[in-house]
PDB file of N, CA and C in Angstrom:
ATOM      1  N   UNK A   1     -93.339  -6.579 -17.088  1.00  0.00           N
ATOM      2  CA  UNK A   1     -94.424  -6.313 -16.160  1.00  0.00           C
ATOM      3  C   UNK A   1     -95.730  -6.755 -16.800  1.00  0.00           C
ATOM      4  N   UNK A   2     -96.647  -7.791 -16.396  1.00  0.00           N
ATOM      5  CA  UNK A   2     -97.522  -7.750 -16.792  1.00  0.00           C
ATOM      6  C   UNK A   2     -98.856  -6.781 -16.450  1.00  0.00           C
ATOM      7  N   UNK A   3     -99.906  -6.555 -17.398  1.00  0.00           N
ATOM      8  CA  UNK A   3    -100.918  -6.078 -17.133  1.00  0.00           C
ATOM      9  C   UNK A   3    -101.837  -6.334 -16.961  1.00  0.00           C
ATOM     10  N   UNK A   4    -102.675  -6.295 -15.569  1.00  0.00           N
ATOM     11  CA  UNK A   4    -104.095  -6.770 -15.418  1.00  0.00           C
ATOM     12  C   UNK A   4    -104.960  -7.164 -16.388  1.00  0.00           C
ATOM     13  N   UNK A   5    -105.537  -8.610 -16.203  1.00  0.00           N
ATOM     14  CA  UNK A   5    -106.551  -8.182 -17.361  1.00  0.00           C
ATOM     15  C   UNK A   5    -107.819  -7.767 -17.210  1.00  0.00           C
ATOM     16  N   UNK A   6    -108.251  -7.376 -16.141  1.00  0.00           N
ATOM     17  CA  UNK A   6    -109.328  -7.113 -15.877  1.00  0.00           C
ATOM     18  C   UNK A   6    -109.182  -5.277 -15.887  1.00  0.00           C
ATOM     19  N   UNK A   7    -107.677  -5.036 -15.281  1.00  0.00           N
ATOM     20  CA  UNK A   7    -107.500  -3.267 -15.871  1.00  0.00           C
ATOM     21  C   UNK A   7    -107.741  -3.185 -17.230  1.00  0.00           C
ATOM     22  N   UNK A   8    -107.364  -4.000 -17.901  1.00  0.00           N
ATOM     23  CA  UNK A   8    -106.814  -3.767 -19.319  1.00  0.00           C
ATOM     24  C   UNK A   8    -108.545  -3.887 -19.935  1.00  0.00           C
ATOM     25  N   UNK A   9    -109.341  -4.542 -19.526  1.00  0.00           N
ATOM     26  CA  UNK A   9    -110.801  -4.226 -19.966  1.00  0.00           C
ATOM     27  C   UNK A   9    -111.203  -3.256 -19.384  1.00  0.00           C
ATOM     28  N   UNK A  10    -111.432  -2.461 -18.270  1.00  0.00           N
ATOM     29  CA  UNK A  10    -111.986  -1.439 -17.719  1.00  0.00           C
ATOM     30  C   UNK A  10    -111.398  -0.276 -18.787  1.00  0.00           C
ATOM     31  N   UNK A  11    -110.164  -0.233 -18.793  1.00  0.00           N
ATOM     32  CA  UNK A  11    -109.574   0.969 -19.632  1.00  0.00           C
ATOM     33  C   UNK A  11    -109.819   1.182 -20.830  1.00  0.00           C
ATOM     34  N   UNK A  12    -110.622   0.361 -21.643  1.00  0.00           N
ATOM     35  CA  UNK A  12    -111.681   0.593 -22.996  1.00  0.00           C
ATOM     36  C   UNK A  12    -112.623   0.877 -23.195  1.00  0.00           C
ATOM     37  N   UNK A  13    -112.700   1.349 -23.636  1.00  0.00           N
ATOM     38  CA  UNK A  13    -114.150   1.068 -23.432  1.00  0.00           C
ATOM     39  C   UNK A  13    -113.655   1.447 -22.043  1.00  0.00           C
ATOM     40  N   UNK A  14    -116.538 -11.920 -33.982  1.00  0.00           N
ATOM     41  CA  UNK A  14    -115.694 -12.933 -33.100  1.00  0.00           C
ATOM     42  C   UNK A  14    -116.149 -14.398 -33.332  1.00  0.00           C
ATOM     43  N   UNK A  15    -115.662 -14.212 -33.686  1.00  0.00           N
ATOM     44  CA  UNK A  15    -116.107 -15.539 -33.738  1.00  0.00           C
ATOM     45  C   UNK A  15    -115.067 -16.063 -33.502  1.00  0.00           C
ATOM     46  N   UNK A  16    -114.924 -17.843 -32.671  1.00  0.00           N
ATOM     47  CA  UNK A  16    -113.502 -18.300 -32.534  1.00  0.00           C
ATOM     48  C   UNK A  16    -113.121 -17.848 -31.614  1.00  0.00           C
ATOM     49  N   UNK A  17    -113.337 -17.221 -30.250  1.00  0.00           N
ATOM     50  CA  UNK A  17    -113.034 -16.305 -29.682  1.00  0.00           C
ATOM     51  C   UNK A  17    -111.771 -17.136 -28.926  1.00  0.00           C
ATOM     52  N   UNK A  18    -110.919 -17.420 -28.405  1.00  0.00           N
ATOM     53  CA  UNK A  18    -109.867 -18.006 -27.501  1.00  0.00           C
ATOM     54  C   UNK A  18    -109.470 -17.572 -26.337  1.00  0.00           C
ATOM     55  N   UNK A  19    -109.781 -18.148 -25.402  1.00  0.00           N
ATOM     56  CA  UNK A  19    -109.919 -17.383 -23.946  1.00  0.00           C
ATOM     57  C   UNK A  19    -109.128 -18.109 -23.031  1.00  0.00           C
ATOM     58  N   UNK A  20    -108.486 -19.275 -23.501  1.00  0.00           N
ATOM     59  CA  UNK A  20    -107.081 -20.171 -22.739  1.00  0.00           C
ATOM     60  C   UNK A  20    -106.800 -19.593 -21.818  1.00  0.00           C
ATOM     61  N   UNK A  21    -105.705 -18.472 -22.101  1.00  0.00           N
ATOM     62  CA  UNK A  21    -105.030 -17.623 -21.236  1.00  0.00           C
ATOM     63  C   UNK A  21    -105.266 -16.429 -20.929  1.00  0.00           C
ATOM     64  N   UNK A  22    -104.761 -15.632 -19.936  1.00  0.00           N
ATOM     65  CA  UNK A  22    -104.880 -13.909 -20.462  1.00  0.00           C
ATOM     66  C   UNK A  22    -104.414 -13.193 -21.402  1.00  0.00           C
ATOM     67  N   UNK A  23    -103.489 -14.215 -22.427  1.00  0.00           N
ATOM     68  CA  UNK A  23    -102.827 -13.009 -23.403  1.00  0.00           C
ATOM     69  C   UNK A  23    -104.298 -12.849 -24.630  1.00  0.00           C
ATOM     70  N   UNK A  24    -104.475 -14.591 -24.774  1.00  0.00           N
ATOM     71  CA  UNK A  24    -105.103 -14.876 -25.753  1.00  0.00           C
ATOM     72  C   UNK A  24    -106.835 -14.164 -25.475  1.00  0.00           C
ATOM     73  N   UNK A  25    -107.418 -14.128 -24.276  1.00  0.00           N
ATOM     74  CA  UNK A  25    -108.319 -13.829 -23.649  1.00  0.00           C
ATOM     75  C   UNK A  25    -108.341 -11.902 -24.359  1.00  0.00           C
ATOM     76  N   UNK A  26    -107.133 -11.308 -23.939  1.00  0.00           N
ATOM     77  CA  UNK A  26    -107.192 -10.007 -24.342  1.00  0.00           C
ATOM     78  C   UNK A  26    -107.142  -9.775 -25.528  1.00  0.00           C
ATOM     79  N   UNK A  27    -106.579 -10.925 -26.421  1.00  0.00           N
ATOM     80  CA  UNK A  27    -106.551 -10.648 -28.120  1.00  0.00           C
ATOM     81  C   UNK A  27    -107.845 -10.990 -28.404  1.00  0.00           C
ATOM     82  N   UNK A  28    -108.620 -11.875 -28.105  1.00  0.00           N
ATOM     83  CA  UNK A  28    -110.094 -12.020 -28.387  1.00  0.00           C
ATOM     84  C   UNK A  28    -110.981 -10.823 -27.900  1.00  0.00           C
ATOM     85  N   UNK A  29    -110.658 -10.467 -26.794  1.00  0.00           N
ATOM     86  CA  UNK A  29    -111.220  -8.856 -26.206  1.00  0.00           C
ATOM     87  C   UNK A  29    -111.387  -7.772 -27.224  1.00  0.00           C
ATOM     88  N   UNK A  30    -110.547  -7.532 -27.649  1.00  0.00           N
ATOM     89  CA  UNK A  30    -109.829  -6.851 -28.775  1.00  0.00           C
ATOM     90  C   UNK A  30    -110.498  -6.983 -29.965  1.00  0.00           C
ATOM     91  N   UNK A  31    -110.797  -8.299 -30.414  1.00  0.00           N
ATOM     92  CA  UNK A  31    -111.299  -8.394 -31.446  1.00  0.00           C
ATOM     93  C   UNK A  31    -112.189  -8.638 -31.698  1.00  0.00           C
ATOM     94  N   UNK A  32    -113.513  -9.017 -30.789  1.00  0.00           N
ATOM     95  CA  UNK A  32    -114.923  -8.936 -30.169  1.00  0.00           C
ATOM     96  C   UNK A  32    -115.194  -7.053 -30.121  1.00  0.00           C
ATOM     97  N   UNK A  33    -114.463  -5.999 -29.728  1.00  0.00           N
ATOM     98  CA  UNK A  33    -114.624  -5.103 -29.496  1.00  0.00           C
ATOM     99  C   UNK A  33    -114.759  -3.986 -30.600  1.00  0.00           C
ATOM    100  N   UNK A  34    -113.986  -4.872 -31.404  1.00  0.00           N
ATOM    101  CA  UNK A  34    -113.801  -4.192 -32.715  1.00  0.00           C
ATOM    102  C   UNK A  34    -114.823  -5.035 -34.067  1.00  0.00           C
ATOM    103  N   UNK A  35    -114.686  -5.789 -33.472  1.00  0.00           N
ATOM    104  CA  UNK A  35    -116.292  -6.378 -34.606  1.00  0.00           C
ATOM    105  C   UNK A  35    -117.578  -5.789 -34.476  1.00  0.00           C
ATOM    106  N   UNK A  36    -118.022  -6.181 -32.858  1.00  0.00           N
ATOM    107  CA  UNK A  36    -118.977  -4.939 -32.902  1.00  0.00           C
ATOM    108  C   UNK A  36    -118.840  -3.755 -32.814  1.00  0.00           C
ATOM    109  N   UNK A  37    -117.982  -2.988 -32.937  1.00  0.00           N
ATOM    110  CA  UNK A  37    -117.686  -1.623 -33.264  1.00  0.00           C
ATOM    111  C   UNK A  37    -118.092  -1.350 -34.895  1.00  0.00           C
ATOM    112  N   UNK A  38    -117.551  -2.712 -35.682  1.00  0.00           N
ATOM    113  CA  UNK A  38    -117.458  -2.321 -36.769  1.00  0.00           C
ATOM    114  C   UNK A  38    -119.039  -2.517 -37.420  1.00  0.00           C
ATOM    115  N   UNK A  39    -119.752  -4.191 -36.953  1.00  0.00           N
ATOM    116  CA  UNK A  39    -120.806  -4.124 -36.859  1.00  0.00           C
ATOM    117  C   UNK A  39    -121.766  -3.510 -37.159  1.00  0.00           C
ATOM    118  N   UNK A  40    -121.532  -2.514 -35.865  1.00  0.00           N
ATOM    119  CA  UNK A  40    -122.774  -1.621 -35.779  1.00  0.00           C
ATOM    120  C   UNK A  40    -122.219  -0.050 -36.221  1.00  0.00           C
ATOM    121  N   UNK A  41    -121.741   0.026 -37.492  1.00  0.00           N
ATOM    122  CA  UNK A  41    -121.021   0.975 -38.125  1.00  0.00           C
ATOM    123  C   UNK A  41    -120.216   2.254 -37.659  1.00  0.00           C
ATOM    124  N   UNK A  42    -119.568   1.849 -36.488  1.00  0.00           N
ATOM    125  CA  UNK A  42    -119.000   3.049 -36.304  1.00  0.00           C
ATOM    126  C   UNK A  42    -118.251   3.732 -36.902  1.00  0.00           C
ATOM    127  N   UNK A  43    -117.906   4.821 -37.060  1.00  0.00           N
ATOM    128  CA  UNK A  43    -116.622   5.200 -38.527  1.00  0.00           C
ATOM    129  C   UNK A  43    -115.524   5.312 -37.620  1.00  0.00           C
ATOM    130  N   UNK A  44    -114.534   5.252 -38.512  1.00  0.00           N
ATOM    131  CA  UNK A  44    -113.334   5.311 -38.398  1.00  0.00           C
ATOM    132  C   UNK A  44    -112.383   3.856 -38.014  1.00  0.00           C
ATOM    133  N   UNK A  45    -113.476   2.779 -37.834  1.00  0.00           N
ATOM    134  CA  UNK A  45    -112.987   1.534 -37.749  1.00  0.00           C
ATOM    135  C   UNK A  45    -112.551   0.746 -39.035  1.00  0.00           C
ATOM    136  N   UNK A  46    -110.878   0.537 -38.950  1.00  0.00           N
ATOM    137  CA  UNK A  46    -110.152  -0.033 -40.243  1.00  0.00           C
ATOM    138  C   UNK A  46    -109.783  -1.207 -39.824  1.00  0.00           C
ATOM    139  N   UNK A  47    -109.575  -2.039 -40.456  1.00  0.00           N
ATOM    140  CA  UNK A  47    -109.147  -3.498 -40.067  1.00  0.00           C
ATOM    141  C   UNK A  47    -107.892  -3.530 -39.592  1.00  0.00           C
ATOM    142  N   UNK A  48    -107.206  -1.928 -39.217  1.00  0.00           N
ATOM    143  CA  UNK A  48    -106.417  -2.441 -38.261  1.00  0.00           C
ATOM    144  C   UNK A  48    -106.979  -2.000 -36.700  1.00  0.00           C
ATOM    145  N   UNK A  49    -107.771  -2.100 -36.644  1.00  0.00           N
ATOM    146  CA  UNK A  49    -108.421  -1.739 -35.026  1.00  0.00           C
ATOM    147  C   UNK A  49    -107.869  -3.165 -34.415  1.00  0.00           C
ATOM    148  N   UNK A  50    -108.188  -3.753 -34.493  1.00  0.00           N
ATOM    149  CA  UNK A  50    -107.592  -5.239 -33.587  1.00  0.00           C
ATOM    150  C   UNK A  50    -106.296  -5.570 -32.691  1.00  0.00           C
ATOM    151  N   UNK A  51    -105.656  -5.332 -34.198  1.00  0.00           N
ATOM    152  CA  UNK A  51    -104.101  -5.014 -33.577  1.00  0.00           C
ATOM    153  C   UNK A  51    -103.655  -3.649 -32.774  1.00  0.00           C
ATOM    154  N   UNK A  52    -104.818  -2.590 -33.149  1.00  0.00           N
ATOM    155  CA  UNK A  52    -104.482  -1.442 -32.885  1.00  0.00           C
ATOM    156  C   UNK A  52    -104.872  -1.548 -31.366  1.00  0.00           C
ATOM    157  N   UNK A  53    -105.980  -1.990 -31.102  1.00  0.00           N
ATOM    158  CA  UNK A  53    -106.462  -2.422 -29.343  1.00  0.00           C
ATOM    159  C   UNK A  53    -105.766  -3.136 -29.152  1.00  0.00           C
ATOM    160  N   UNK A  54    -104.840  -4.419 -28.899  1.00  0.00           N
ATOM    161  CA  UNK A  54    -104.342  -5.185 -28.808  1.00  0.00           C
ATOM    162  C   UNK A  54    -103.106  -4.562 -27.820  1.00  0.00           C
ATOM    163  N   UNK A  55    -102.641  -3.666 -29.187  1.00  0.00           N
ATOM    164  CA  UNK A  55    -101.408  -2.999 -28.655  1.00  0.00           C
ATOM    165  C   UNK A  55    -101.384  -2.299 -27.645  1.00  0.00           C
ATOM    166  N   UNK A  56    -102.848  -1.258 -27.741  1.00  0.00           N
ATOM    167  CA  UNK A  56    -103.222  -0.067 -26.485  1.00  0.00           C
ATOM    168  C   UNK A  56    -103.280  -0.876 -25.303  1.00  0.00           C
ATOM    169  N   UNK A  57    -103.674  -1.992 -25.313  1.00  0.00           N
ATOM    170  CA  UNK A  57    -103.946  -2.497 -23.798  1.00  0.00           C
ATOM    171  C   UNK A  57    -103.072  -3.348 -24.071  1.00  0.00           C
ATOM    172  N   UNK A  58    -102.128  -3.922 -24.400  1.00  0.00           N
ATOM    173  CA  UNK A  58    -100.479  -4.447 -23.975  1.00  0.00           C
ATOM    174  C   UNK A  58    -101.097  -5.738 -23.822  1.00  0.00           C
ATOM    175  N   UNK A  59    -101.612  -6.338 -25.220  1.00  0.00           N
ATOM    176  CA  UNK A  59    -102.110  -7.526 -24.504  1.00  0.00           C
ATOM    177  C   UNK A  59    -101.461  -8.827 -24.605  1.00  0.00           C
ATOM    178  N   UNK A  60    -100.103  -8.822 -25.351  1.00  0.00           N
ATOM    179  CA  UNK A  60     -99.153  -9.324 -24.729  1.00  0.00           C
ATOM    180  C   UNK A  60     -98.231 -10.125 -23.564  1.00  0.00           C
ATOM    181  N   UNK A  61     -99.400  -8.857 -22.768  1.00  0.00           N
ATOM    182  CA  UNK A  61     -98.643  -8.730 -21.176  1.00  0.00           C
ATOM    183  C   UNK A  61     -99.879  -8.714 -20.277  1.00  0.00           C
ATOM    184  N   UNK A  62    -100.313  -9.307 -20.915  1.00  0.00           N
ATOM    185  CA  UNK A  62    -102.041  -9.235 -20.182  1.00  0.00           C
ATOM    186  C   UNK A  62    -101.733 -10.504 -18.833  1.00  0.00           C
ATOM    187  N   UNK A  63    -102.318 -10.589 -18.078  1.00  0.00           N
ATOM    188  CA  UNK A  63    -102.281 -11.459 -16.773  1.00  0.00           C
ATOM    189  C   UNK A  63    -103.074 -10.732 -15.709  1.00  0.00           C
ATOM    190  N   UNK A  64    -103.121 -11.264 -14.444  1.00  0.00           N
ATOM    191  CA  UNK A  64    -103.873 -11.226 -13.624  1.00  0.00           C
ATOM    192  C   UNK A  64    -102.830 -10.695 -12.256  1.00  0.00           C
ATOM    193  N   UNK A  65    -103.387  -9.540 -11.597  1.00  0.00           N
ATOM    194  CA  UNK A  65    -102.164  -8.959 -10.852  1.00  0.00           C
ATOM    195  C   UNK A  65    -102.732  -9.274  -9.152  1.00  0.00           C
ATOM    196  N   UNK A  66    -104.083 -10.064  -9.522  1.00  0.00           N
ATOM    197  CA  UNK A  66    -104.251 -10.597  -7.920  1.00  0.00           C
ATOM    198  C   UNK A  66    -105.548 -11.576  -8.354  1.00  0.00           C
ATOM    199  N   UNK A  67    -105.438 -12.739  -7.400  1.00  0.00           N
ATOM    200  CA  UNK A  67    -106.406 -13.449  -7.777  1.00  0.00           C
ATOM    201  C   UNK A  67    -105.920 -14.509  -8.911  1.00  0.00           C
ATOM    202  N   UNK A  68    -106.816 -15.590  -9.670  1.00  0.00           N
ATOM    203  CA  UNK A  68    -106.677 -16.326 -10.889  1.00  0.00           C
ATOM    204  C   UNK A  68    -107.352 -15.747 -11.782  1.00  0.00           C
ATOM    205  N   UNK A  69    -106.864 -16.563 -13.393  1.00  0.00           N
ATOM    206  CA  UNK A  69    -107.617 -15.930 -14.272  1.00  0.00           C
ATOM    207  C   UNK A  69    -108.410 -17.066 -14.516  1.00  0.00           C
ATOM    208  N   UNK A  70    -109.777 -16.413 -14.785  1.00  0.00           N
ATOM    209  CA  UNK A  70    -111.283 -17.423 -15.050  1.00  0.00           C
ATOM    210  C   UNK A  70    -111.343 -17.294 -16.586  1.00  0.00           C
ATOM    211  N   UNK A  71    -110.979 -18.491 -17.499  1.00  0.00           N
ATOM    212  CA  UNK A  71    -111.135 -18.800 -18.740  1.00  0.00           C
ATOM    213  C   UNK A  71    -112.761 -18.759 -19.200  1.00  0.00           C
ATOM    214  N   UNK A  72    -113.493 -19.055 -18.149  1.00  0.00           N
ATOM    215  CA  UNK A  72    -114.970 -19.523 -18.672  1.00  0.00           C
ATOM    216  C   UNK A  72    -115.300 -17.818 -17.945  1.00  0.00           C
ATOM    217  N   UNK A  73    -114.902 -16.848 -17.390  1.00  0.00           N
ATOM    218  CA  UNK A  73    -115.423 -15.856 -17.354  1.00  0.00           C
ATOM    219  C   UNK A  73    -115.250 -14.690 -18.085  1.00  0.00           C
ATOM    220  N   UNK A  74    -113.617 -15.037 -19.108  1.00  0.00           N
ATOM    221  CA  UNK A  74    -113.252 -14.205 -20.005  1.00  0.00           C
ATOM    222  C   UNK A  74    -114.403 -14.404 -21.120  1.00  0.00           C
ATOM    223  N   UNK A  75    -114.324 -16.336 -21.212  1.00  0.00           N
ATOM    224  CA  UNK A  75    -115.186 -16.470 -22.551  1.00  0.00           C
ATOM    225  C   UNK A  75    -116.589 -15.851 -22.309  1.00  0.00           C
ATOM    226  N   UNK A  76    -117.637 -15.679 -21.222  1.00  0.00           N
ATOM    227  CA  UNK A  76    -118.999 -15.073 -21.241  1.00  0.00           C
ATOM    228  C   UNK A  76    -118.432 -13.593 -21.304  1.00  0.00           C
ATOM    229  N   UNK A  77    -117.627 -13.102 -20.717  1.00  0.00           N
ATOM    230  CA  UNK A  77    -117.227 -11.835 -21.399  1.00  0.00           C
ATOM    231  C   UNK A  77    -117.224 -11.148 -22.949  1.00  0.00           C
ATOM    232  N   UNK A  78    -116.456 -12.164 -23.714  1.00  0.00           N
ATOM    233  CA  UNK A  78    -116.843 -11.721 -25.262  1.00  0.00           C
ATOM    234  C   UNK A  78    -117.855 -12.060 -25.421  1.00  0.00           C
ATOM    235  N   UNK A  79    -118.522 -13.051 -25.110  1.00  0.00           N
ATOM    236  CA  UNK A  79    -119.918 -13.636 -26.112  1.00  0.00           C
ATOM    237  C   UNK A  79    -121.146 -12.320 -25.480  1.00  0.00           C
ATOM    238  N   UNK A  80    -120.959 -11.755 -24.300  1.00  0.00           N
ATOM    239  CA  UNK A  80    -121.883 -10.850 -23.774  1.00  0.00           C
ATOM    240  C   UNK A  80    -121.575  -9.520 -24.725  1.00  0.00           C
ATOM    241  N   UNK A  81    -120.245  -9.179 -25.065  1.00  0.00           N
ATOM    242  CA  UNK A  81    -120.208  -7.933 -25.725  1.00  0.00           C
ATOM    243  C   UNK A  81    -120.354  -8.622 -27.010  1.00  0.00           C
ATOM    244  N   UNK A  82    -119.987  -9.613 -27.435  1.00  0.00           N
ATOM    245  CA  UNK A  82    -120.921 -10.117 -29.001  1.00  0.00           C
ATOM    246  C   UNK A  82    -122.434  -9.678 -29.137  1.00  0.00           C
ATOM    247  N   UNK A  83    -123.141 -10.368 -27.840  1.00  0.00           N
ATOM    248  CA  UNK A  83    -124.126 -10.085 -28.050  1.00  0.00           C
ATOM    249  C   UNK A  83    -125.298  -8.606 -27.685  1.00  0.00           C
ATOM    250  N   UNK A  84    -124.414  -8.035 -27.294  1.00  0.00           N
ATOM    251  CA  UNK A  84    -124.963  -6.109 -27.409  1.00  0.00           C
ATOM    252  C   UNK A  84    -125.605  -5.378 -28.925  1.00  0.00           C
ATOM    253  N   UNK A  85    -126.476  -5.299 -27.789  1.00  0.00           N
ATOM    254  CA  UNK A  85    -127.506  -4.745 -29.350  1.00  0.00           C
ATOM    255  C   UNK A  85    -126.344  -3.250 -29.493  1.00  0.00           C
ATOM    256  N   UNK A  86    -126.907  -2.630 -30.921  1.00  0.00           N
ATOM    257  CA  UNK A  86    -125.495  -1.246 -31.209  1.00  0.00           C
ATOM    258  C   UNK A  86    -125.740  -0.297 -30.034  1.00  0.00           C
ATOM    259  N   UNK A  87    -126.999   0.150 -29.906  1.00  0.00           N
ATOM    260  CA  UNK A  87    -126.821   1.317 -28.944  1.00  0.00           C
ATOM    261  C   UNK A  87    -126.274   0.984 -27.518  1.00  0.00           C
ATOM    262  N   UNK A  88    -126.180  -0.101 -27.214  1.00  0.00           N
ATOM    263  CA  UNK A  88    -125.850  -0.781 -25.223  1.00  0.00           C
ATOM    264  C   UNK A  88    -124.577  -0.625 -26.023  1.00  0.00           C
ATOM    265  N   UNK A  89    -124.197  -1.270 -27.183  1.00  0.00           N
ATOM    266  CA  UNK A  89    -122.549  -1.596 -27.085  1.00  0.00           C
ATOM    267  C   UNK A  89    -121.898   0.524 -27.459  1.00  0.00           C
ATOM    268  N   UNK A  90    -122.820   0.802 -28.104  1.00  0.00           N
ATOM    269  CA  UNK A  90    -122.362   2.588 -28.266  1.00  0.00           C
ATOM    270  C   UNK A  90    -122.511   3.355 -27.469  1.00  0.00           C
ATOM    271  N   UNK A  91    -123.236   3.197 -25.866  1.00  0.00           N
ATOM    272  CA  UNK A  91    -123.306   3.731 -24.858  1.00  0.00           C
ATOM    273  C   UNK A  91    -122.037   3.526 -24.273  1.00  0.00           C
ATOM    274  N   UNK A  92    -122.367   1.996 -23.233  1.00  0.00           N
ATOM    275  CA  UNK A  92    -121.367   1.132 -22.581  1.00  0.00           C
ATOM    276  C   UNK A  92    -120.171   1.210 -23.078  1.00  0.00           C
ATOM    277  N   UNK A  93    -119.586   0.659 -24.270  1.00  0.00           N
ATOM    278  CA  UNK A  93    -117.945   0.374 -24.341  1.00  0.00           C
ATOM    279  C   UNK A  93    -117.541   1.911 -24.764  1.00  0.00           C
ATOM    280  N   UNK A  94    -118.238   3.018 -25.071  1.00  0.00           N
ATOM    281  CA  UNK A  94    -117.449   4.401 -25.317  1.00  0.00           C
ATOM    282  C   UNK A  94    -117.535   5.008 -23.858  1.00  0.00           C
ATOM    283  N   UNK A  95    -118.175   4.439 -22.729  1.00  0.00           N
ATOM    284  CA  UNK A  95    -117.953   4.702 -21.678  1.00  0.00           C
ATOM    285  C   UNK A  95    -117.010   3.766 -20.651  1.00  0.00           C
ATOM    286  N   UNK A  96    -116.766   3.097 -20.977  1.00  0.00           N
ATOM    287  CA  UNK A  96    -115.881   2.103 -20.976  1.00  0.00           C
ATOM    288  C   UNK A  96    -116.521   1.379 -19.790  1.00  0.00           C
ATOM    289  N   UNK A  97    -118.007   0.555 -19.520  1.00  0.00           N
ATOM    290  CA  UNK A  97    -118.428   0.134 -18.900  1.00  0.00           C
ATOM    291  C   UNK A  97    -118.918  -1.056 -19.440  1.00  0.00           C
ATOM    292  N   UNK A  98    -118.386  -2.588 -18.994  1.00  0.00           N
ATOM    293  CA  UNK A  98    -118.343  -3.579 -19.747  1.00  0.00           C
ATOM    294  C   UNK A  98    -119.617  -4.555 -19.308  1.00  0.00           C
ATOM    295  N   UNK A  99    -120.151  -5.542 -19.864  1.00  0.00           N
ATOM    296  CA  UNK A  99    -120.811  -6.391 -19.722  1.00  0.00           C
ATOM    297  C   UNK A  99    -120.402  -7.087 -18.065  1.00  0.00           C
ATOM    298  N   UNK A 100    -121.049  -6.987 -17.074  1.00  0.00           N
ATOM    299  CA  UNK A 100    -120.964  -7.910 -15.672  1.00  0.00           C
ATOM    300  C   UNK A 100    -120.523  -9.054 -15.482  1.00  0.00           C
ATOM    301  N   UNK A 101    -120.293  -9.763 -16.686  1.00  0.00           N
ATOM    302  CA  UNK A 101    -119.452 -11.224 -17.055  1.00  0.00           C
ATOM    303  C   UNK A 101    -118.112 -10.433 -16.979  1.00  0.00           C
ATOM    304  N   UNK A 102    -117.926  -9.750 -17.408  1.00  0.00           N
ATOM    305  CA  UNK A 102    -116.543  -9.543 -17.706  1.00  0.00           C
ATOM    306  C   UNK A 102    -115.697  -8.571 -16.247  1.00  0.00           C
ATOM    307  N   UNK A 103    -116.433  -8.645 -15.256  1.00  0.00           N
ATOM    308  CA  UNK A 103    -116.168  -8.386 -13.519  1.00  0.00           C
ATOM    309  C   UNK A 103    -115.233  -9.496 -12.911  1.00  0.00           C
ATOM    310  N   UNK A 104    -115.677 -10.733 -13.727  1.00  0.00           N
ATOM    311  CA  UNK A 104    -115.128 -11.987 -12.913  1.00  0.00           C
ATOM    312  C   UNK A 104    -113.619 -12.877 -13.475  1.00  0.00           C
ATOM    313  N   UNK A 105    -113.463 -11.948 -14.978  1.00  0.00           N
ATOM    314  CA  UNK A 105    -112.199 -12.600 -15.422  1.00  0.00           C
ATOM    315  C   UNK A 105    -111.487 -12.998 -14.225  1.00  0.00           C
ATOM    316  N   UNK A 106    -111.045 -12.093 -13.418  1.00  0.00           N
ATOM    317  CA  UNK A 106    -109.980 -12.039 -12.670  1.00  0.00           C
ATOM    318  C   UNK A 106    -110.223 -12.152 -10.961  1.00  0.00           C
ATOM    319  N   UNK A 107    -109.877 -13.664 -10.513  1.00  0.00           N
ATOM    320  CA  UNK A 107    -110.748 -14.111  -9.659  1.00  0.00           C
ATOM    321  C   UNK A 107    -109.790 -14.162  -8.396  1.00  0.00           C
TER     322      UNK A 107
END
């Protein structure tokens, strides 16, 4: 069964980021999320957060459950949560409310 990828960002809340597909799109998610997490010092972030998000949102199985997936809307997706100053990204992604680029992955 695959999993939305546009669920699979709502329910959370880099460089190199890879946004090809939806699997690869959600492993860059993942690891954009956890850079600036780590970034902007949150505790308890270990270098296995990546894989550890990865896994929570099944990103594996990441795809699009209506609509296409938008490669150039995943990619302004990370580069927008790249670019969150700490407190927008410590508000927003612990509320799990994402950057407005990242509305259109899934088209």
């Amino acid at each position: 069964m695959r999993t939305p990828f546009l669920v699979v960002c709502l329910l959370v809340l880099a460089c190199g980021s890879d946004t090809s597909n939806p699997v690869a799109a959600c492993n860059s998610f993942a690891s954009a999320v956890c850079s600036k997490a780590s970034s902007c010092g949150v505790s308890g972030i270990t270098s296995a957060c990546t894989g550890n998000l990865e896994s929570s949102l099944n990103c594996a199985n990441a795809g699009c459950s209506s609509g296409s997936f938008n490669s150039g809307a995943a990619s302004q997706c990370i580069s927008a949560i790249n670019g969150l100053n700490c407190s927008d990204a410590s508000t927003d992604l612990s509320n799990g409310t994402l950057p407005s680029a990242c509305n259109s992955v899934c088209q």
